[in-house]
Protein backbone atom coordinates (compact mmCIF):
# COMPACT_ATOMS: atom_id res chain seq x y z
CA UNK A 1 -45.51 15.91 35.86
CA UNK A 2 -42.17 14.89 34.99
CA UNK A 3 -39.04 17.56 34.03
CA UNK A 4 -35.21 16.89 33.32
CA UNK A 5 -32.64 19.24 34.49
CA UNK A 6 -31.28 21.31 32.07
CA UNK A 7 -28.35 19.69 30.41
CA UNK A 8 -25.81 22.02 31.62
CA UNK A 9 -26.24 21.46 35.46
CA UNK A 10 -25.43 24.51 37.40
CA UNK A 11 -22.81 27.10 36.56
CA UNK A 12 -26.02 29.50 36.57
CA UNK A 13 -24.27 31.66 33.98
CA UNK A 14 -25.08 29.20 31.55
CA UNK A 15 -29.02 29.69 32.04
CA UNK A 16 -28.76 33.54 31.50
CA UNK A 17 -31.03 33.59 27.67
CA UNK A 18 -33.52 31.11 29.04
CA UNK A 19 -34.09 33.06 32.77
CA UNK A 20 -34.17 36.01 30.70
CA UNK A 21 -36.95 35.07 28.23
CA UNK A 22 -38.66 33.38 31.07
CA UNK A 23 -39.02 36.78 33.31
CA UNK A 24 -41.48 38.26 31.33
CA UNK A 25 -43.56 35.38 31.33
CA UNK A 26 -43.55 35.17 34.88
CA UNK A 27 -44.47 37.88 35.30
CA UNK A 28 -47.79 37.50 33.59
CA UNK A 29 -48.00 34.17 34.96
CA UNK A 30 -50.39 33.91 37.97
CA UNK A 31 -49.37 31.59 40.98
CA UNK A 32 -51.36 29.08 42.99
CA UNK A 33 -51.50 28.12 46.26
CA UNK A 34 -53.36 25.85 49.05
CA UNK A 35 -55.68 28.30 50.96
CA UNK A 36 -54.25 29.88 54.07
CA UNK A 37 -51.10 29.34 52.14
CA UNK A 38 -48.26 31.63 50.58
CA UNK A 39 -48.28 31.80 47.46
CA UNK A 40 -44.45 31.96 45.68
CA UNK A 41 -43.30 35.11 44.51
CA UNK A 42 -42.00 33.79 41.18
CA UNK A 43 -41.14 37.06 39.63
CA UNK A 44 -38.82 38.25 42.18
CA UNK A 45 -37.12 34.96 42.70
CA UNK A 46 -35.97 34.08 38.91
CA UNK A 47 -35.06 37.87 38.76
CA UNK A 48 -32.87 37.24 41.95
CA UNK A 49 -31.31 34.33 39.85
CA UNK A 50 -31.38 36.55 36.37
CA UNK A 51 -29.07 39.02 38.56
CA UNK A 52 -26.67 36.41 39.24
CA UNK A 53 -26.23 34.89 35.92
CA UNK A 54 -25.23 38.64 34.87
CA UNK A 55 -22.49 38.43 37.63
CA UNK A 56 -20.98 35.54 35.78
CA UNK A 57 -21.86 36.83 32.85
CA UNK A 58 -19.44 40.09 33.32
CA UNK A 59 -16.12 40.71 31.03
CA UNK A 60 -14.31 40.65 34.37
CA UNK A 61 -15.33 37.38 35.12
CA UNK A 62 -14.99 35.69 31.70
CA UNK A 63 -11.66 37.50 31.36
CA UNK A 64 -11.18 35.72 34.92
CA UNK A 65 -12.13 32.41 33.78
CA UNK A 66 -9.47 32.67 30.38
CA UNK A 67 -6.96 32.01 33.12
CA UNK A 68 -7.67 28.20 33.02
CA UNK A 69 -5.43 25.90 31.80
CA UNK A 70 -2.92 28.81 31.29
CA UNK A 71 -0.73 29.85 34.46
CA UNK A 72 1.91 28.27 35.13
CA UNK A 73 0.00 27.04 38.49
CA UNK A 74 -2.85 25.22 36.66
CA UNK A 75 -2.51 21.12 36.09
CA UNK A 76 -3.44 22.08 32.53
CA UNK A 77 -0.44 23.99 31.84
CA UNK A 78 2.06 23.33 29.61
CA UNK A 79 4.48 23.18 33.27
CA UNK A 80 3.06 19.85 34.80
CA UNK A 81 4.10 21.12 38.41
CA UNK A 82 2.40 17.96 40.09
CA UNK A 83 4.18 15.63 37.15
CA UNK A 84 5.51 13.63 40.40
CA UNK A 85 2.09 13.08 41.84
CA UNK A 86 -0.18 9.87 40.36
CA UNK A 87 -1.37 10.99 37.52
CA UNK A 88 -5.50 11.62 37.48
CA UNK A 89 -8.48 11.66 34.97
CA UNK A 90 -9.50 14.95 33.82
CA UNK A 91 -12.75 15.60 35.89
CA UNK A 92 -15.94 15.53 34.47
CA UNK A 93 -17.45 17.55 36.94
CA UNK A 94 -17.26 20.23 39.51
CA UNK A 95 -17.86 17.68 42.27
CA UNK A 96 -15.07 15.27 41.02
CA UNK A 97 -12.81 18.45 39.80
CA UNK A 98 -13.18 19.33 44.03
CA UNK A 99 -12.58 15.50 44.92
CA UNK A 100 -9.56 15.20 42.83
CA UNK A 101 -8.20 18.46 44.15
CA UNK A 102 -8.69 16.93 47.87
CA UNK A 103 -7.32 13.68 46.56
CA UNK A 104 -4.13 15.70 45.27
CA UNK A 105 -3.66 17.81 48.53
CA UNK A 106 -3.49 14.98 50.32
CA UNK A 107 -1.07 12.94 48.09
CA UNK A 108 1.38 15.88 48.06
CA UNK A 109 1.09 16.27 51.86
CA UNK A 110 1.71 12.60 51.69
CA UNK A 111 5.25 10.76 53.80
CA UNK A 112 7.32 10.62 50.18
CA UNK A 113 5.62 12.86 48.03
CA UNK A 114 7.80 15.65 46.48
CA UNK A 115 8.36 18.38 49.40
CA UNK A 116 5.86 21.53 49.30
CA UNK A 117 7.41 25.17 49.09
CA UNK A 118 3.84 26.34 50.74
CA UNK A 119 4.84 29.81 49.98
CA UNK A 120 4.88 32.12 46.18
CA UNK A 121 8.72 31.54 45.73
CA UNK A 122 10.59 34.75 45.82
CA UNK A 123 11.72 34.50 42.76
CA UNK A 124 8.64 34.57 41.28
CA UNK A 125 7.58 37.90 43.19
CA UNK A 126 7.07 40.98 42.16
CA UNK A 127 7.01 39.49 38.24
CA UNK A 128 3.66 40.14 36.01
CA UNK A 129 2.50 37.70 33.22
CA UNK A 130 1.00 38.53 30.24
CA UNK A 131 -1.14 36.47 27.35
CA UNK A 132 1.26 34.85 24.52
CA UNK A 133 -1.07 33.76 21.89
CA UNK A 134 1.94 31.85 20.35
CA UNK A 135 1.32 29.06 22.64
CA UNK A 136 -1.82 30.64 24.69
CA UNK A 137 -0.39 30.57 27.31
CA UNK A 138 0.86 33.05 30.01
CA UNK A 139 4.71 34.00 30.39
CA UNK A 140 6.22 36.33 32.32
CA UNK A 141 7.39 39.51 31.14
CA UNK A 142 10.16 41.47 33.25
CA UNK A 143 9.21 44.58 31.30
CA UNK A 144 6.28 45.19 33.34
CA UNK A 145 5.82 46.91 36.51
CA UNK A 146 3.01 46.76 38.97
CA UNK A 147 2.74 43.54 40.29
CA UNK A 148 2.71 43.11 43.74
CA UNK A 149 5.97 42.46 46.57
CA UNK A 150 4.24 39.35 47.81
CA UNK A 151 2.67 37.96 44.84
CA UNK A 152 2.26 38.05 40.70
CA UNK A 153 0.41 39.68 38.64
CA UNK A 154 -1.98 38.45 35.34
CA UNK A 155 -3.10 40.77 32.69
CA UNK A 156 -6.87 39.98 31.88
CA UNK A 157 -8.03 40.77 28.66
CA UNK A 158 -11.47 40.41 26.60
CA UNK A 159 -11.96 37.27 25.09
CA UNK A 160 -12.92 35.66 21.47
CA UNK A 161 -15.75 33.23 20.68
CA UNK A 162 -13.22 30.66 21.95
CA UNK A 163 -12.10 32.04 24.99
CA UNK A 164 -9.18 32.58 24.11
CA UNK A 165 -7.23 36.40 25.40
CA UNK A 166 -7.36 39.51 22.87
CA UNK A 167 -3.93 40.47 23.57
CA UNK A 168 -4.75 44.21 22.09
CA UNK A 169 -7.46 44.22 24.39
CA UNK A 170 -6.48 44.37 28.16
CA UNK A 171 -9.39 44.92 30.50
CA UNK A 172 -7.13 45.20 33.91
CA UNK A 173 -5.25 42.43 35.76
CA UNK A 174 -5.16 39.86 38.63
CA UNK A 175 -3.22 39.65 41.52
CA UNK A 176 -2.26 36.52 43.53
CA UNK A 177 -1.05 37.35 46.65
CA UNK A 178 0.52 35.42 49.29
CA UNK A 179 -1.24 35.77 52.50
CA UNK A 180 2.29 35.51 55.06
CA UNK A 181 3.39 32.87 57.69
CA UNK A 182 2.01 29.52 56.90
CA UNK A 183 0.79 27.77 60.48
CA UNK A 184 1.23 24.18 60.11
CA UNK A 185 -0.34 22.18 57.15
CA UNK A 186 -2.05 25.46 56.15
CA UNK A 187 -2.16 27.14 52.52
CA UNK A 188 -3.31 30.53 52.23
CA UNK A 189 -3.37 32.49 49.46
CA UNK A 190 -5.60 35.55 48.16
CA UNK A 191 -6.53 36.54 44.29
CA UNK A 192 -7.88 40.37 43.37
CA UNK A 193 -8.97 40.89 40.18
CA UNK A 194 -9.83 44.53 38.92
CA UNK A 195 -11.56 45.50 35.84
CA UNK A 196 -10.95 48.63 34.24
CA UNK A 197 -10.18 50.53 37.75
CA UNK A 198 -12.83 48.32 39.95
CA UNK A 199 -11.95 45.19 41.97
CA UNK A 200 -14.36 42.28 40.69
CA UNK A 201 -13.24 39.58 42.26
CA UNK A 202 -11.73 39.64 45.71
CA UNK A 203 -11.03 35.92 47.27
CA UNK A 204 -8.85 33.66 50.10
CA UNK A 205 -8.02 30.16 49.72
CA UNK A 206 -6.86 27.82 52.07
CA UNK A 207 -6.54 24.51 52.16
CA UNK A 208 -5.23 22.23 55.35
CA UNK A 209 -4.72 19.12 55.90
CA UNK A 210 -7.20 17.55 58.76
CA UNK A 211 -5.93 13.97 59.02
CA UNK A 212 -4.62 10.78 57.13
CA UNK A 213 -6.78 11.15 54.01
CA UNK A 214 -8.83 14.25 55.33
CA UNK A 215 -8.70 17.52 53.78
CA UNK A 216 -10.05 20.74 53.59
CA UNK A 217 -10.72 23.40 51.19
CA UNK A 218 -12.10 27.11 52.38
CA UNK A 219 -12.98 29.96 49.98
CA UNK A 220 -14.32 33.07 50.78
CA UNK A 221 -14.71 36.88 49.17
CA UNK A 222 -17.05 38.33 46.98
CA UNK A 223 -17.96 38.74 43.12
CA UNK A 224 -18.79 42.81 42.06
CA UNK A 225 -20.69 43.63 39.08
CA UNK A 226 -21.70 46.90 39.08
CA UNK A 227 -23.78 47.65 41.52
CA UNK A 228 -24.21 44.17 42.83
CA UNK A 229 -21.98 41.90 45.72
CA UNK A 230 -22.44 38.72 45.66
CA UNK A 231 -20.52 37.45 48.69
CA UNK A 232 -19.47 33.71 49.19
CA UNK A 233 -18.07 31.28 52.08
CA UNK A 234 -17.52 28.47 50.73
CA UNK A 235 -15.75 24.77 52.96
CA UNK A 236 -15.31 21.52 51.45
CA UNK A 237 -13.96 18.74 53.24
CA UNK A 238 -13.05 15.42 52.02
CA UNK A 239 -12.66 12.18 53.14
CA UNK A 240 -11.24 8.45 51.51
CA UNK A 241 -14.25 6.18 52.17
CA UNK A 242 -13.50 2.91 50.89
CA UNK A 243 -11.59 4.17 47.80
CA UNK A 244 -14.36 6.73 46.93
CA UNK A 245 -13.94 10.24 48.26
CA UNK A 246 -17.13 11.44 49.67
CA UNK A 247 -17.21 15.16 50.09
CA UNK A 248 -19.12 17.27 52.97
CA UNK A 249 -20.05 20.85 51.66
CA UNK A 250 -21.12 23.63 53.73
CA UNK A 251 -21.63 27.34 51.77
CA UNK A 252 -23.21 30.83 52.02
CA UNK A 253 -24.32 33.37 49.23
CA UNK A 254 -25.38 36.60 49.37
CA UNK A 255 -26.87 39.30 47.60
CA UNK A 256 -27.69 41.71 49.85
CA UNK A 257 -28.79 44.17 47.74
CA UNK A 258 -31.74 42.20 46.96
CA UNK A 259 -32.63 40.15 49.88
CA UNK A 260 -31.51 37.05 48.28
CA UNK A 261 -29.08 34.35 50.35
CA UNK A 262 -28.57 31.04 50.22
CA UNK A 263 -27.11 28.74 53.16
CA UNK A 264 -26.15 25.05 52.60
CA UNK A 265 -25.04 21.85 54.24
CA UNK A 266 -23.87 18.70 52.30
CA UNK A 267 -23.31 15.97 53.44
CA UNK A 268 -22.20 12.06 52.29
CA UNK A 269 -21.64 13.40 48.23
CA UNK A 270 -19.75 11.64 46.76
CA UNK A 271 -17.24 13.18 44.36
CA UNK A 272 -18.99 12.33 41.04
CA UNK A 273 -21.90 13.78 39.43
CA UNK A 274 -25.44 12.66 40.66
CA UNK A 275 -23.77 10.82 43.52
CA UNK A 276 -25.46 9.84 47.04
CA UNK A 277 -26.19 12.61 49.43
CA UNK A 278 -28.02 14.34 51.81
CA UNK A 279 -28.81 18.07 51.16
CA UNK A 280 -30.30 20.79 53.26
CA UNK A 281 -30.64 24.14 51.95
CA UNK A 282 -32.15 27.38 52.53
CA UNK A 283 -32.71 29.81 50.55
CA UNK A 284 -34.36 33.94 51.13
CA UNK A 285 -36.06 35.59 48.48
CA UNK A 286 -36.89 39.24 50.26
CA UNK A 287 -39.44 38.13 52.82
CA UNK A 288 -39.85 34.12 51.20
CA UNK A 289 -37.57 31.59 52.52
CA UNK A 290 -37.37 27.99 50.61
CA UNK A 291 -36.29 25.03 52.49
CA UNK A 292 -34.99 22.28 50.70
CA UNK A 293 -34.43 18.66 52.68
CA UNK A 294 -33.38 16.25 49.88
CA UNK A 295 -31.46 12.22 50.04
CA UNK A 296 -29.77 10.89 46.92
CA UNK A 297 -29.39 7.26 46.59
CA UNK A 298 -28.56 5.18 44.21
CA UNK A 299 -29.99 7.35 41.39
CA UNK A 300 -32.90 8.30 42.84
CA UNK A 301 -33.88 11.29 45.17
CA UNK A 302 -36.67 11.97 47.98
CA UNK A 303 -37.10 15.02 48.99
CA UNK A 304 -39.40 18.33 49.76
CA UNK A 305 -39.44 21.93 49.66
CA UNK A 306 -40.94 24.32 51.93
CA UNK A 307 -42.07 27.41 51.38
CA UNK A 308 -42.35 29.76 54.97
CA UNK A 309 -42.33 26.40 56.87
CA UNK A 310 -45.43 25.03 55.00
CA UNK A 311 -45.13 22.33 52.58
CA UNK A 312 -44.59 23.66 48.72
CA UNK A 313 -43.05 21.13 46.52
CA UNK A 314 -42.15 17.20 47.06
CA UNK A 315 -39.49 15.41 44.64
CA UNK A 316 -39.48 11.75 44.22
CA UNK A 317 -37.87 9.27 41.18
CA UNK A 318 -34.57 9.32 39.45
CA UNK A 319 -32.29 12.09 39.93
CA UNK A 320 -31.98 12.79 36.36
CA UNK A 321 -35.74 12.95 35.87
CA UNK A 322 -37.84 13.73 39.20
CA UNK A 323 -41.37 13.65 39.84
CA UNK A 324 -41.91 17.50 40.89
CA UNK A 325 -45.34 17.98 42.30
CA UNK A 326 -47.28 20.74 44.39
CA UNK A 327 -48.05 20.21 47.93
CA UNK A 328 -51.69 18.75 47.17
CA UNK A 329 -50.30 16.78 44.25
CA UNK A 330 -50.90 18.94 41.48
CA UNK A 331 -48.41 20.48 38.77
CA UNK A 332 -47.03 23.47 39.48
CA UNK A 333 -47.00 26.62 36.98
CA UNK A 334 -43.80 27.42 34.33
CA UNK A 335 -42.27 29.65 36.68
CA UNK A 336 -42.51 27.55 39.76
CA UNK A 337 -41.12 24.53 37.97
CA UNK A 338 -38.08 27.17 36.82
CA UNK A 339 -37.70 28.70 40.18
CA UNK A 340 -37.65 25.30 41.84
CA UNK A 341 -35.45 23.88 38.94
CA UNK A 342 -32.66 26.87 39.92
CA UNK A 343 -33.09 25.98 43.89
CA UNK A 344 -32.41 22.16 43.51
CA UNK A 345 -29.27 22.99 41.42
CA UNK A 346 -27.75 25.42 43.57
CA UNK A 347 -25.20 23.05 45.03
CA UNK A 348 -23.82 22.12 41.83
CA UNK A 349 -23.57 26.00 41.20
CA UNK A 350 -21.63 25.90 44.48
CA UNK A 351 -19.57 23.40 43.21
CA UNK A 352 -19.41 25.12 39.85
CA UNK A 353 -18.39 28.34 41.54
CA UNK A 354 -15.20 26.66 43.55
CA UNK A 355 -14.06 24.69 39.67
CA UNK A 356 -13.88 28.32 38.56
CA UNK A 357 -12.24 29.86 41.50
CA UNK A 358 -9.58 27.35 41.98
CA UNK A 359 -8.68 25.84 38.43
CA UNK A 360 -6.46 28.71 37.70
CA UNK A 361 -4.06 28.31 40.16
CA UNK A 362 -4.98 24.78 41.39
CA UNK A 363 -1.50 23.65 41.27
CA UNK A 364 -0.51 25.86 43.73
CA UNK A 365 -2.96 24.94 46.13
CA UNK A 366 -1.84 21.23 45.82
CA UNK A 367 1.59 22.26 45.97
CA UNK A 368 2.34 25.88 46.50
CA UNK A 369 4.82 25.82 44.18
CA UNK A 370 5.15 28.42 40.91
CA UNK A 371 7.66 27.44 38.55
């Protein structure tokens, strides 16, 4: 049995109808196993994903998100604060949007490249920006109180079919805060976003340069909705290897509420989509614990999954199009395909999850400058 991976890879949020509609037929779906084995809890692990997708399915997160591509410290702005640097393709992908970001941190940090004010300037403190649907765009407005001594402030608002800001609709704001002395090459900045009187969003960045070429970003905090925490560590390093920039990835996810974490370790990926790699990744559903120990090469990927330490799934063929098959060789039921289609996609949903975080104020990070 053959299967494709959905055509929107990762960024889970996307998946939300199909897990949705899929639920109740797991749940009426019965499960196999080898004897003496366990069988997969199917049910409570796409509802564990189902949970998540809501998370980034929440009007403070999509009013979040409407920041790209329109603060003054995003490459997409109208501003062009890294004009000076070489000038870069639009990434494709989450992986190459995170190599390109290394790539630019290290240019800037580069001997010539245009000197980095690694701080929020001070004149830029204190102000708030709001939504101008003239240009959409943000712009400051000196009318408005609130924002924060050592940072700025963005008004979030609901969003139209085209993500684009309601400006009669405000939903609560976003604060980018600068997070004091910088030590060294360090960057540090933090980001609070509150929805209608709750904080959603709560998040550090820092990036540091590690050595000629080398360079490191961190992200950690957590993701509210509701009654549900999803908290994240996030590190990716990366490294020039013979003009490709190879990235090592090493993450955490939680949902405590439920039982259901995820632990990673990347290494060798290379900063484009379905690059080489080597991938091992846990992941704890309640009392069920899925191992997954996975090289891509050229295209192709070899790799198993174990479920409780025993042997549940192997994965062989093209990356676009693997052979998924049970442990004794035999196809495995709707809802295990789906649950093992959302585990082997996970680290693009890490990947995913630090495009989001970061494209807003990605300029910044690359430069700590605000204009």
């Amino acid at each position: 049995m053959t299967n494709t991976r959905p055509a929107a890879r990762g960024a889970a949020r996307r998946l939300v109808p199909t897990l949705l509609l899929l639920l109740g037929a797991a749940a009426c779906e019965s499960t196999s196993a080898p004897e003496g084995a366990v069988a997969l809890d199917t049910q409570a692990a796409l509802q564990d994903y189902a949970t998540l997708e809501r998370m980034f399915a929440s009007d403070g997160w999509v009013g979040f998100r409407a920041l790209k591509g329109r603060t003054p410290m995003s490459r997409t702005s109208g501003l062009q604060a890294t004009a000076q640097l070489e000038t870069l393709a639009q990434p494709a992908s989450a992986r190459s949007f995170a190599a390109s970001l290394v790539r630019e941190m290290v240019a800037a940090r580069a001997d010539g490249a245009p000197s980095a004010i690694r701080v929020i300037s001070t004149e830029a403190r204190g102000r708030t920006f709001v939504y101008d649907a003239a240009v959409d765009d943000y712009r400051p407005d000196l009318t408005r109180p609130g924002a924060p001594a050592n940072g700025v402030r963005f008004i979030l608002y609901a969003v139209d079919a085209a993500n684009r800001p309601i400006v009669s609709q405000e939903i609560g704001y976003a604060d980018l805060l600068d997070e004091g002395p910088i030590v060294g090459d360090e960057v540090a900045l933090r980001l609070v976003a509150v929805e209608r009187g709750q904080t959603v969003l709560d998040y550090r960045t820092r990036v540091t340069q590690l050595g000629e070429g080398v360079g490191r970003l961190d992200v950690d905090g957590f993701v509210v909705d509701g009654a549900d925490r999803l908290t994240f560590t996030i590190g990716v390093a990366g490294e020039d290897v013979g003009g490709i920039t190879e990235l090592a990835l090493d993450f955490s996810l939680r949902l405590d509420a439920r039982g259901f974490a995820v632990t990673g370790a990347v290494r060798g990926v290379e900063g484009v989509d379905d690059g080489d790699g080597d991938i091992d990744l846990t992941v704890r559903h309640g009392t069920q614990t899925l191992r997954v120990d996975a090289a891509y090469t050229s295209g192709t990927v070899d790799g198993k999954i174990l479920l409780n330490d025993r042997l549940f799934v192997t994965l062989s063929g093209p990356q676009a199009d693997p052979m998924v098959r049970g442990a004794s060789g035999s196809e495995l039921t709707g809802a295990e395909l789906l649950v093992v289609l959302r585990v082997i996609d996970v680290v693009d949903d890490v990947f995913d999850l630090v495009e989001d975080l970061l494209q807003p104020v990605d300029n910044l990070i690359v430069l700590g400058w605000i204009l």
